[in-house]
PDB file of N, CA and C in Angstrom:
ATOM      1  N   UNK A   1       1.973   8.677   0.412  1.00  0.00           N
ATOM      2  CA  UNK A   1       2.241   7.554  -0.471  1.00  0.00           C
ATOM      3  C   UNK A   1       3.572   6.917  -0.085  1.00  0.00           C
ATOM      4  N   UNK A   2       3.618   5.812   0.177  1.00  0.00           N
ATOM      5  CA  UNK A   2       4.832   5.124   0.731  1.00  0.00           C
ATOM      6  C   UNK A   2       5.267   4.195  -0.817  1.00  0.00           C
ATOM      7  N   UNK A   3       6.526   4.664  -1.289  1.00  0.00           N
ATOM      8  CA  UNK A   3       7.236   3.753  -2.304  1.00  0.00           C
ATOM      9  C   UNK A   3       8.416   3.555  -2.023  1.00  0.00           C
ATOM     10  N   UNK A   4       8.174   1.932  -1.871  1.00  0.00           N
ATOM     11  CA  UNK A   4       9.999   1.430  -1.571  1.00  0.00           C
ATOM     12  C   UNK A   4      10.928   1.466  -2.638  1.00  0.00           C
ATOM     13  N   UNK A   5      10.802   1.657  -4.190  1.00  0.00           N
ATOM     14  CA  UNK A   5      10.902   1.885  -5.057  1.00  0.00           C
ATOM     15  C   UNK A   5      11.918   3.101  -5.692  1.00  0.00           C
ATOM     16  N   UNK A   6      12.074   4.161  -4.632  1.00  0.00           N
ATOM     17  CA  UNK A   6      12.823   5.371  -4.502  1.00  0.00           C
ATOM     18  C   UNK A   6      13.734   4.922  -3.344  1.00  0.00           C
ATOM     19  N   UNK A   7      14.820   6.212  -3.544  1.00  0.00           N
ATOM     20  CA  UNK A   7      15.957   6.409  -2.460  1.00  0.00           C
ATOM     21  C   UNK A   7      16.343   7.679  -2.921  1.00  0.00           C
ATOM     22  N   UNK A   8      17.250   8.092  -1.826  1.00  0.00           N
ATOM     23  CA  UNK A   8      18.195   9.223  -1.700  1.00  0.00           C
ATOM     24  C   UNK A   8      18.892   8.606  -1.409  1.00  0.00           C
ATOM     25  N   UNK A   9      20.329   8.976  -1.914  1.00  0.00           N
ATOM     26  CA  UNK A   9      22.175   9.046  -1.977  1.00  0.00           C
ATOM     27  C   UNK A   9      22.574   9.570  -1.839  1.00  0.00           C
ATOM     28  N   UNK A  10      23.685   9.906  -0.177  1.00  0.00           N
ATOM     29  CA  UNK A  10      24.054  11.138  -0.325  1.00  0.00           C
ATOM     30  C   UNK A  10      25.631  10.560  -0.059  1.00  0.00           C
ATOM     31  N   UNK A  11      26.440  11.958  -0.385  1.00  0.00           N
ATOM     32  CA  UNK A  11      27.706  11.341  -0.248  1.00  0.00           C
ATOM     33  C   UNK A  11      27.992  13.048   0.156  1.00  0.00           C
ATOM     34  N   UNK A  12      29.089  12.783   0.271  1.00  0.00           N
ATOM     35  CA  UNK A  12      30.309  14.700   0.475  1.00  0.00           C
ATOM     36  C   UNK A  12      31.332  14.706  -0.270  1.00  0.00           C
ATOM     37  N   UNK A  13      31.473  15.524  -0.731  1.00  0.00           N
ATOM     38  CA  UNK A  13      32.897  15.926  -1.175  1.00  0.00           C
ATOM     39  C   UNK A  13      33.707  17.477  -0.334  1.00  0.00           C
ATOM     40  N   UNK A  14      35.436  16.995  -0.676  1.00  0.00           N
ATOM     41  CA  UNK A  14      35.931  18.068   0.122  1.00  0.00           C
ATOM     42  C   UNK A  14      35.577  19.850  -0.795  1.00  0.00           C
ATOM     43  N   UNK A  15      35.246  20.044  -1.706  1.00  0.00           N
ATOM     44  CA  UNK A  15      34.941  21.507  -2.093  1.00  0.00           C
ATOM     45  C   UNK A  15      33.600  21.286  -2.875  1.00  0.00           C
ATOM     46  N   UNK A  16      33.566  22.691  -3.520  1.00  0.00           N
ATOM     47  CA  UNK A  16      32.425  22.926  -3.840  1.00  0.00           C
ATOM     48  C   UNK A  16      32.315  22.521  -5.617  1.00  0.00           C
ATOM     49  N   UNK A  17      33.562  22.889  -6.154  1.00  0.00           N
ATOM     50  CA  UNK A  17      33.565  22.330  -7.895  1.00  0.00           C
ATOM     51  C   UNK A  17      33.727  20.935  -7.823  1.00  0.00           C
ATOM     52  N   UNK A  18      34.283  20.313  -7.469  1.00  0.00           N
ATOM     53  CA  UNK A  18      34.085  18.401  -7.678  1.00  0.00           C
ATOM     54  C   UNK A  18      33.168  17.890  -7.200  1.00  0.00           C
ATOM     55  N   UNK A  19      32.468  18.515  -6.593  1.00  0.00           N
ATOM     56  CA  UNK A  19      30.971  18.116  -5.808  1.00  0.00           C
ATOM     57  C   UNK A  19      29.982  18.441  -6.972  1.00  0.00           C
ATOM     58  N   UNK A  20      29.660  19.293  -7.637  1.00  0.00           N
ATOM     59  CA  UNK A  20      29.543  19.906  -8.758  1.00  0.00           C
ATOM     60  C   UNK A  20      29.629  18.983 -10.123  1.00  0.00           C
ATOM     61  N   UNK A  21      30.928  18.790 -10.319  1.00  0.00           N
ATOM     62  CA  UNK A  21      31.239  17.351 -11.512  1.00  0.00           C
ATOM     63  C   UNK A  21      30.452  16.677 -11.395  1.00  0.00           C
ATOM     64  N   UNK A  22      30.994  16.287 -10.020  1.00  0.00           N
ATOM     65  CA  UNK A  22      30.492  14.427  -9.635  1.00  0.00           C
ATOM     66  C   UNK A  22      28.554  14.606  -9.555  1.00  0.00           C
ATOM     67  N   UNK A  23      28.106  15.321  -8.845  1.00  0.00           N
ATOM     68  CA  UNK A  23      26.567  15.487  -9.553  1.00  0.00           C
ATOM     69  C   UNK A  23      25.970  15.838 -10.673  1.00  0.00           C
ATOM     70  N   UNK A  24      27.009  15.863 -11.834  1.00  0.00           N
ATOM     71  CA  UNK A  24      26.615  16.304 -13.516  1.00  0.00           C
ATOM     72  C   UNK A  24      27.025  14.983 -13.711  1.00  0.00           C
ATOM     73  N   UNK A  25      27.834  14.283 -13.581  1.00  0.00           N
ATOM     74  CA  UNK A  25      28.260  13.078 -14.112  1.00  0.00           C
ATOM     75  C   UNK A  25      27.116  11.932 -13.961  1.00  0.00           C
ATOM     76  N   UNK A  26      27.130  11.970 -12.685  1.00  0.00           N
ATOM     77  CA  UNK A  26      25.695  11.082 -12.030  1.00  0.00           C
ATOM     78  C   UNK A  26      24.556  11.022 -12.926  1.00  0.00           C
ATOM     79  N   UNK A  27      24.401  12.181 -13.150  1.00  0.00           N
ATOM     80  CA  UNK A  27      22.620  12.513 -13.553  1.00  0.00           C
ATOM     81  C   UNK A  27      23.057  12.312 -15.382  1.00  0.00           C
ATOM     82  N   UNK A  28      24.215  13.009 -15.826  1.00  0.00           N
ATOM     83  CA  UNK A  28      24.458  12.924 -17.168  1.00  0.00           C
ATOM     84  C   UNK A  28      24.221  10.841 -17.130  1.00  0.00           C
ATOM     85  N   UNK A  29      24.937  10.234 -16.579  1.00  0.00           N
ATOM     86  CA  UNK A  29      24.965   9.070 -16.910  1.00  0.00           C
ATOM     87  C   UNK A  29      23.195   7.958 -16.277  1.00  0.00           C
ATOM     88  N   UNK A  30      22.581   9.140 -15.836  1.00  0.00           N
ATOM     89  CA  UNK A  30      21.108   8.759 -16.006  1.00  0.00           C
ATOM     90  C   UNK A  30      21.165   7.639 -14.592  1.00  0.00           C
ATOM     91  N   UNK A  31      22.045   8.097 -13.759  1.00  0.00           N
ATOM     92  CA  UNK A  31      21.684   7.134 -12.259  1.00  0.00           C
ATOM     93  C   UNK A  31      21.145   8.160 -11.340  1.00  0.00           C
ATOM     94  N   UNK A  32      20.703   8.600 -11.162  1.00  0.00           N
ATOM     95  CA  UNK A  32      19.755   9.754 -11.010  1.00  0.00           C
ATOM     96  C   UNK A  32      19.059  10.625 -11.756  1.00  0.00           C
ATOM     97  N   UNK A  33      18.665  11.350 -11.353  1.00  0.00           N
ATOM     98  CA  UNK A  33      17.243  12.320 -11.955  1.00  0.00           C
ATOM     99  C   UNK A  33      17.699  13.227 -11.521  1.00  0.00           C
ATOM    100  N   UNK A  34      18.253  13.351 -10.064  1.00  0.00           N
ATOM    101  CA  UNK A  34      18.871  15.089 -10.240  1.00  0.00           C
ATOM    102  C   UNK A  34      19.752  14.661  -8.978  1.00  0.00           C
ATOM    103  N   UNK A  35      20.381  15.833  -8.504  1.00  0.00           N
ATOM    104  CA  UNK A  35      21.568  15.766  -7.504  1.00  0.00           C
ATOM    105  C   UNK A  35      21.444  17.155  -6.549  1.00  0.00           C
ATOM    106  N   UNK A  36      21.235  17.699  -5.397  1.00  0.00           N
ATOM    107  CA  UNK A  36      21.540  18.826  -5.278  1.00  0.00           C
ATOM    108  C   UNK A  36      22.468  18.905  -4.592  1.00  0.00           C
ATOM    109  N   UNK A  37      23.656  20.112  -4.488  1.00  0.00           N
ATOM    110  CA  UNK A  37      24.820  20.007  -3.996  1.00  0.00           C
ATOM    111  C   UNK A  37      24.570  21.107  -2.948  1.00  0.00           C
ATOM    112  N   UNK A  38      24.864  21.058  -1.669  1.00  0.00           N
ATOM    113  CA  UNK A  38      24.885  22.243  -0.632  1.00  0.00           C
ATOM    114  C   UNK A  38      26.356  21.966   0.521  1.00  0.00           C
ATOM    115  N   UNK A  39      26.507  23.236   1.067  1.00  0.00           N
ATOM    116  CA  UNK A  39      27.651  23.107   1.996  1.00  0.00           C
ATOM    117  C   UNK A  39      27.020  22.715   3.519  1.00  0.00           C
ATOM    118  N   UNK A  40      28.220  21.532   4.089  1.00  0.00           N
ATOM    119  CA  UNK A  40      27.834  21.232   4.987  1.00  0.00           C
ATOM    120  C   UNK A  40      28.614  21.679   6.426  1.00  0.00           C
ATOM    121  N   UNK A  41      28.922  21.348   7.371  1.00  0.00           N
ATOM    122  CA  UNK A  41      30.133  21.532   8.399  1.00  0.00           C
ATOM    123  C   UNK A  41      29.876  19.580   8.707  1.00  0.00           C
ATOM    124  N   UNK A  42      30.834  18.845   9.109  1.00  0.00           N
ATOM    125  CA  UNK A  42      30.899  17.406   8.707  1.00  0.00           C
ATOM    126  C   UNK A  42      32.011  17.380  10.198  1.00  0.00           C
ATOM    127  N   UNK A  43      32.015  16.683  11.246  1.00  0.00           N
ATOM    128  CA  UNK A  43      32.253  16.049  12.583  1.00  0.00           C
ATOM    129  C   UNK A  43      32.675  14.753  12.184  1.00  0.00           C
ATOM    130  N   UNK A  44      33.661  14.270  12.405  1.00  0.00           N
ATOM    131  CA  UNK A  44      33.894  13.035  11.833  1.00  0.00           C
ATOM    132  C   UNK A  44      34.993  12.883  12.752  1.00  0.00           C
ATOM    133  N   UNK A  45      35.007  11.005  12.967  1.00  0.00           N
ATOM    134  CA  UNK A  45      35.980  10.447  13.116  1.00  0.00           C
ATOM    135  C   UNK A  45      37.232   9.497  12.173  1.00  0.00           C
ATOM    136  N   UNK A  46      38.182  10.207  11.776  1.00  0.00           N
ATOM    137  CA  UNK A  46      38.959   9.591  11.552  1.00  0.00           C
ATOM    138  C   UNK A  46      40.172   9.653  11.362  1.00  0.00           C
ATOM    139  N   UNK A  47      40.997   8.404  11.546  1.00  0.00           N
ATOM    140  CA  UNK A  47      42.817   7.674  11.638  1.00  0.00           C
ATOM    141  C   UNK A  47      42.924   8.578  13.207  1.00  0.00           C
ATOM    142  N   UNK A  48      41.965   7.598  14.104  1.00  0.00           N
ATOM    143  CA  UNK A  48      42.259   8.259  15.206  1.00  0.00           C
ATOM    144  C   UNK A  48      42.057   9.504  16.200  1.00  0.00           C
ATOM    145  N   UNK A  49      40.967  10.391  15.084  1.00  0.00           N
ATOM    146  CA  UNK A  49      41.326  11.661  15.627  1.00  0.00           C
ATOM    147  C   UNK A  49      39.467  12.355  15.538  1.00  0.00           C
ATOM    148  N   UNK A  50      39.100  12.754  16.465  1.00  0.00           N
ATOM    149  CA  UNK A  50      37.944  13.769  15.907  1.00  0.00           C
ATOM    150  C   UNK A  50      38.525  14.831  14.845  1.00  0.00           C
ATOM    151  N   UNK A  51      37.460  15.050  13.209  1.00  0.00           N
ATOM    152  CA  UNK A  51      37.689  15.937  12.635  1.00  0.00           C
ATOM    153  C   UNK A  51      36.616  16.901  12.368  1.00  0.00           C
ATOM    154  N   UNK A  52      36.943  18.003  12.132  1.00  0.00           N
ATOM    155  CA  UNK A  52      35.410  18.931  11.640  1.00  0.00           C
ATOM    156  C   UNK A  52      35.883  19.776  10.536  1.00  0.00           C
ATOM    157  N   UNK A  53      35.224  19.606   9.304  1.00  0.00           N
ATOM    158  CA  UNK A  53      35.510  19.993   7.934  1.00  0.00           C
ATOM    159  C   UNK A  53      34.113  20.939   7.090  1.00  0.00           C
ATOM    160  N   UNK A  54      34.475  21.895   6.406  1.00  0.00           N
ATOM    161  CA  UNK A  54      33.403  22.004   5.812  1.00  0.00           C
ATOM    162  C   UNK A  54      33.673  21.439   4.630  1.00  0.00           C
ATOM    163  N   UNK A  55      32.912  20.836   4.116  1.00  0.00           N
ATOM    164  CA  UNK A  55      32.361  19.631   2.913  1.00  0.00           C
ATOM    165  C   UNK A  55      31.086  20.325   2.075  1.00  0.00           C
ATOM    166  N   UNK A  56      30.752  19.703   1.196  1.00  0.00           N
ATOM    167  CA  UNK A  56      29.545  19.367   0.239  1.00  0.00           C
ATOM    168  C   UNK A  56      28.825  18.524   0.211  1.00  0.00           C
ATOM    169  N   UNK A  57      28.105  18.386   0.366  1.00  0.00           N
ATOM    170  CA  UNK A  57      26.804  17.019   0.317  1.00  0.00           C
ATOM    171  C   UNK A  57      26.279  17.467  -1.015  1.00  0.00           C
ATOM    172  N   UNK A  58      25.963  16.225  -1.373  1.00  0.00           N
ATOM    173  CA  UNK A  58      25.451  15.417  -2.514  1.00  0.00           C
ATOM    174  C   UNK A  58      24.162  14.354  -2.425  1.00  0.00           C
ATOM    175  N   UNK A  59      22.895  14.770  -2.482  1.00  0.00           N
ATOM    176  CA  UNK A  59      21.866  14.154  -2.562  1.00  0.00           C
ATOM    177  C   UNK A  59      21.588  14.203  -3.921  1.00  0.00           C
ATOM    178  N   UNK A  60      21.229  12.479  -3.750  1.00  0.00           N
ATOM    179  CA  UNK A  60      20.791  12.102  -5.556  1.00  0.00           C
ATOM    180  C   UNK A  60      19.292  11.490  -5.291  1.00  0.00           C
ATOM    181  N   UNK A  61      18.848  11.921  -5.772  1.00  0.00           N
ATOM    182  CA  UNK A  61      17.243  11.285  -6.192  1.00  0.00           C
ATOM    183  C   UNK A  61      17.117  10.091  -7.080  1.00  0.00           C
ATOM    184  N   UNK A  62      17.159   8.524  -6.769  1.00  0.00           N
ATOM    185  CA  UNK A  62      17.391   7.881  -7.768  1.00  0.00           C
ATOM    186  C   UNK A  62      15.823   6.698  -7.276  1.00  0.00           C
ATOM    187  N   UNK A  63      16.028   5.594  -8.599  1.00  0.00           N
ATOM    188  CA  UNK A  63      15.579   4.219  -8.117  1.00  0.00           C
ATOM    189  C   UNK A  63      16.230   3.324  -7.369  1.00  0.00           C
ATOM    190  N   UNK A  64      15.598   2.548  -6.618  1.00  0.00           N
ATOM    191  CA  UNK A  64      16.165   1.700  -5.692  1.00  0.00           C
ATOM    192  C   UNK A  64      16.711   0.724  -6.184  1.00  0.00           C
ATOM    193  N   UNK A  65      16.616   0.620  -7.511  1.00  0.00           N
ATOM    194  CA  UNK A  65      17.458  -0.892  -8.244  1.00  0.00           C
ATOM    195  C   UNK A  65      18.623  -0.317  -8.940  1.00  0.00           C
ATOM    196  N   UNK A  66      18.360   1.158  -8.679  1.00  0.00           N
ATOM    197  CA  UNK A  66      20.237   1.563  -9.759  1.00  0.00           C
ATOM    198  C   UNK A  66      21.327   2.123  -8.342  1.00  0.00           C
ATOM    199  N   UNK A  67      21.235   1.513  -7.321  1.00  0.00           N
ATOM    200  CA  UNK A  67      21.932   1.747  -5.755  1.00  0.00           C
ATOM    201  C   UNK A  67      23.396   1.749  -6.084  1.00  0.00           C
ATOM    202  N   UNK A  68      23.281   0.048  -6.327  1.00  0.00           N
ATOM    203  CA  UNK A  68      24.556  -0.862  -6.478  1.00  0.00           C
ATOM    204  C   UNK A  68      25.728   0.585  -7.799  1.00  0.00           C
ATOM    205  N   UNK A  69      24.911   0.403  -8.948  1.00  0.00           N
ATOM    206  CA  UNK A  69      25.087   1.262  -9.906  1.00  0.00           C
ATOM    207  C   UNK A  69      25.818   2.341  -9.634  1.00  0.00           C
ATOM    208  N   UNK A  70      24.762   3.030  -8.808  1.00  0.00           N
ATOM    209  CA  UNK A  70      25.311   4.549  -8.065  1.00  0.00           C
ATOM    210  C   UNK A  70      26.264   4.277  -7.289  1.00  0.00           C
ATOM    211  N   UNK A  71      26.210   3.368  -6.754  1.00  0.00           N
ATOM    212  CA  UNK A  71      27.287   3.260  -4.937  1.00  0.00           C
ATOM    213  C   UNK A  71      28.721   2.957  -6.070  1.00  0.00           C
ATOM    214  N   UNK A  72      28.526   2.139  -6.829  1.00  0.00           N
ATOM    215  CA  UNK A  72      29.859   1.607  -7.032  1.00  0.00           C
ATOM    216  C   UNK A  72      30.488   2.853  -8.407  1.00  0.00           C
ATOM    217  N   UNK A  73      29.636   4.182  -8.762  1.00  0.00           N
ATOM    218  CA  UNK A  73      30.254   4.870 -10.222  1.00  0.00           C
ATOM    219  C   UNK A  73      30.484   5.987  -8.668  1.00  0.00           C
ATOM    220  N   UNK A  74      29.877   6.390  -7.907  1.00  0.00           N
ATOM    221  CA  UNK A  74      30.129   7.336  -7.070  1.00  0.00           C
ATOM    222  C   UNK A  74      31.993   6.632  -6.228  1.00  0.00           C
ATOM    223  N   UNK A  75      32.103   5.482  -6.021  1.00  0.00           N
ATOM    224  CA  UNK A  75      33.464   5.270  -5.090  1.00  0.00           C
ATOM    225  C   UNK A  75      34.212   5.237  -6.274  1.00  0.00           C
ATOM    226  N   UNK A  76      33.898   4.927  -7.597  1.00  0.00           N
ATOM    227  CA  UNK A  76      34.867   4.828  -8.793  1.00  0.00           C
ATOM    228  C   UNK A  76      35.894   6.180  -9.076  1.00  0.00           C
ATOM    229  N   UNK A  77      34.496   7.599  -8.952  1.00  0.00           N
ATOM    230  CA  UNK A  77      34.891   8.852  -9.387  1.00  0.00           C
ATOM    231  C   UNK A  77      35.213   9.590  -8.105  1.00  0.00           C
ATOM    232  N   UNK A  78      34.949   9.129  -7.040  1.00  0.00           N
ATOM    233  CA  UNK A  78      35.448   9.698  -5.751  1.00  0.00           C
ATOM    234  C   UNK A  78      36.732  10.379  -5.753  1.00  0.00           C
ATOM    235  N   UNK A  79      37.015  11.403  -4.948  1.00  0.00           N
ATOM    236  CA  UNK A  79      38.791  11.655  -4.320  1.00  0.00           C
ATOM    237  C   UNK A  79      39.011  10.830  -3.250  1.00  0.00           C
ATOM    238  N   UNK A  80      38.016  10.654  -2.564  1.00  0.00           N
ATOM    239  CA  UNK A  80      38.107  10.226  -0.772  1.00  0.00           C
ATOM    240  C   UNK A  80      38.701   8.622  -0.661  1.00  0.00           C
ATOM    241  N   UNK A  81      39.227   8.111  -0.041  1.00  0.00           N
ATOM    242  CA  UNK A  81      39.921   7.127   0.158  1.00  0.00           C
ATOM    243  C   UNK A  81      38.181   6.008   0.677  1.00  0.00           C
ATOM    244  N   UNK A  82      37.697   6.739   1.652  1.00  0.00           N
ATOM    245  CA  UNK A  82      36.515   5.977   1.769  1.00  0.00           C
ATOM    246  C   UNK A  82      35.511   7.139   2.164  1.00  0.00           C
ATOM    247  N   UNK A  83      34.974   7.550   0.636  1.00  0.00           N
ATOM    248  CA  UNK A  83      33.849   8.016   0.329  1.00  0.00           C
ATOM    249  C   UNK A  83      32.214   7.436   1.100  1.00  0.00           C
ATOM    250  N   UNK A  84      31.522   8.378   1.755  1.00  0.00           N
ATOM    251  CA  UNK A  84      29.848   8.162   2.060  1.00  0.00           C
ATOM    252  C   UNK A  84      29.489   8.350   0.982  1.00  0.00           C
ATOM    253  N   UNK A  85      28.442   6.783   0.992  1.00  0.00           N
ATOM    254  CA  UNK A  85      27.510   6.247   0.204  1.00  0.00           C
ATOM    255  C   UNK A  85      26.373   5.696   1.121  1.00  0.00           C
ATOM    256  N   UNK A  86      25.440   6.609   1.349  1.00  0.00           N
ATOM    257  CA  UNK A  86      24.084   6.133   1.984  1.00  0.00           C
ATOM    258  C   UNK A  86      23.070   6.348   1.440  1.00  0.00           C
ATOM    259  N   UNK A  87      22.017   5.269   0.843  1.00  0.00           N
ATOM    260  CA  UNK A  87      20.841   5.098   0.739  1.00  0.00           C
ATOM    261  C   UNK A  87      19.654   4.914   1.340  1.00  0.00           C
ATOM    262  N   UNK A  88      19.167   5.921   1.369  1.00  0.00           N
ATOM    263  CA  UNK A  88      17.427   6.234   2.322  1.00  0.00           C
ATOM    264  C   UNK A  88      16.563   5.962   1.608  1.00  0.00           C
ATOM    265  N   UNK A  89      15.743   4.797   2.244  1.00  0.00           N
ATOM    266  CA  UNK A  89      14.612   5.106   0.771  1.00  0.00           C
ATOM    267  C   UNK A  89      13.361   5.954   1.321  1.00  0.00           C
ATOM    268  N   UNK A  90      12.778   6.636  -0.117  1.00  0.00           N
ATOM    269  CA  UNK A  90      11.595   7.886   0.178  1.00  0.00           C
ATOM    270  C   UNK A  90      10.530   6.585   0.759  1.00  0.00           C
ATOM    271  N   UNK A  91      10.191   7.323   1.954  1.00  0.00           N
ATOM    272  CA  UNK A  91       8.796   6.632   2.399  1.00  0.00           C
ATOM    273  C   UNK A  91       7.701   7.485   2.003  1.00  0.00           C
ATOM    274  N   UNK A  92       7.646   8.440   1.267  1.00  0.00           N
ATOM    275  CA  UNK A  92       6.324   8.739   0.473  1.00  0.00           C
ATOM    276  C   UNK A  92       7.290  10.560   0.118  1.00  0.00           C
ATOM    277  N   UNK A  93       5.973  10.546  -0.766  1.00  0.00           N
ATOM    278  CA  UNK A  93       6.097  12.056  -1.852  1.00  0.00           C
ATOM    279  C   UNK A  93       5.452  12.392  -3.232  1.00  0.00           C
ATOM    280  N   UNK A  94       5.502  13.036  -3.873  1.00  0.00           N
ATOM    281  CA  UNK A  94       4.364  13.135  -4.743  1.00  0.00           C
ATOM    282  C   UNK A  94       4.914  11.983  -5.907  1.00  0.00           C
ATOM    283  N   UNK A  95       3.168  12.091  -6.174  1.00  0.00           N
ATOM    284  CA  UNK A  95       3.392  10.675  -7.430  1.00  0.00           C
ATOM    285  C   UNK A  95       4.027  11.059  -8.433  1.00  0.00           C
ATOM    286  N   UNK A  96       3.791  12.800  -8.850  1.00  0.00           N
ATOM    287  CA  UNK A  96       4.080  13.234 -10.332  1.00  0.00           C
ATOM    288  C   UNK A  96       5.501  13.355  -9.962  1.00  0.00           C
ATOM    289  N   UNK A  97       6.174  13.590  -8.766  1.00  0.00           N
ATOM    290  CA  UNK A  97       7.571  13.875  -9.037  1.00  0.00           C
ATOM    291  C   UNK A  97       8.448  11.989  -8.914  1.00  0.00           C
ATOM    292  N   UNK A  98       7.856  11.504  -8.464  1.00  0.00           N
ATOM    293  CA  UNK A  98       8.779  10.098  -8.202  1.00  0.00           C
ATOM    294  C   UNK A  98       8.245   9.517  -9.685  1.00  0.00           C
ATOM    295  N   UNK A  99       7.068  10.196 -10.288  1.00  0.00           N
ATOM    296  CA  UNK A  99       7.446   9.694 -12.071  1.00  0.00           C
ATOM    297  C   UNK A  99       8.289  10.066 -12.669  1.00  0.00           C
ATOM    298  N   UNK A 100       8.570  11.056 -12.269  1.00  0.00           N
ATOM    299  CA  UNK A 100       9.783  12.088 -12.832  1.00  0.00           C
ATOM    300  C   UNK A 100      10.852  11.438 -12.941  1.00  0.00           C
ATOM    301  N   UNK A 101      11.099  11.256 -11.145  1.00  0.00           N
ATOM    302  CA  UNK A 101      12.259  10.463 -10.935  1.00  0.00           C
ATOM    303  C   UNK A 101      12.604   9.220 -12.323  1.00  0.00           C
ATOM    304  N   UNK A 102      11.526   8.109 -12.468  1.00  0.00           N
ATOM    305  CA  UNK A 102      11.875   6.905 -12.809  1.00  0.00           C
ATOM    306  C   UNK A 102      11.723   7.134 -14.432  1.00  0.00           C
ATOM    307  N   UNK A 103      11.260   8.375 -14.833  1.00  0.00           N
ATOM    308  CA  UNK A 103      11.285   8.516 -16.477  1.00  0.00           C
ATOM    309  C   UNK A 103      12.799   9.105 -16.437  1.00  0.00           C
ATOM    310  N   UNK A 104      12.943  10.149 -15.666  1.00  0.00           N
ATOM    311  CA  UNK A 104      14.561  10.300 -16.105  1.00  0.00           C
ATOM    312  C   UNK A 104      15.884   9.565 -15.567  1.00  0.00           C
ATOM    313  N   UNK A 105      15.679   8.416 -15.243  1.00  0.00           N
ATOM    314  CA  UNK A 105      16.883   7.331 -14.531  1.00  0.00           C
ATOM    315  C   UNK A 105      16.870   6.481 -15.939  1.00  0.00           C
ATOM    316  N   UNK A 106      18.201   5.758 -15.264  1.00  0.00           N
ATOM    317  CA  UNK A 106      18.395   4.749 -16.517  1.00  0.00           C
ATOM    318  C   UNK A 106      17.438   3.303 -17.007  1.00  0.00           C
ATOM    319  N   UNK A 107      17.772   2.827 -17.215  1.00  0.00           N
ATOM    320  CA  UNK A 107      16.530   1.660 -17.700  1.00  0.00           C
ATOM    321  C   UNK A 107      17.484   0.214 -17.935  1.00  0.00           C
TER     322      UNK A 107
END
């Protein structure tokens, strides 16, 4: 089932408890349906320099019309100076769970 209608959001944080918050906050404020938080190892470039960090990722299960919503309460509550905010949208998955999704998001 292909619905453009869904996305995933993922972002990182530097530990494991504010990664934690910031995916209770999300879902408490109903811009997602759920969040799962896991540890990552994160390769990055930046101010010049290759970095490699272990981080948290943050995947949110949301609708594709609460993005803006999410992108802009996720850089609000951020630590990171310039926080990842990427949206994938689901190209298919079950019907009963992407109802799920859109009964428990905001309206």
């Amino acid at each position: 089932m292909t619905n453009p209608d869904f996305i995933v959001v993922t972002t990182t944080h530097e530990a494991e408890e504010p990664a934690r918050e910031l995916a209770a906050r999300v879902v408490r404020e109903r811009l997602a349906a759920c969040a799962q938080v896991y540890p990552v190892d994160s390769v990055y470039w930046w101010d010049g320099d290759v970095r490699a960090e272990p981080e948290y990722r943050i995947d949110f299960k949301t609708r594709a019309d609460l993005a803006d919503r999410l992108t802009a309460f996720v850089e609000q509550h951020h630590s990171y100076e310039t926080p990842e905010v990427v949206a994938v949208p689901v190209t298919g998955g079950s019907a009963a769970y992407l109802d799920w999704v859109a009964t428990e998001t905001a309206r």
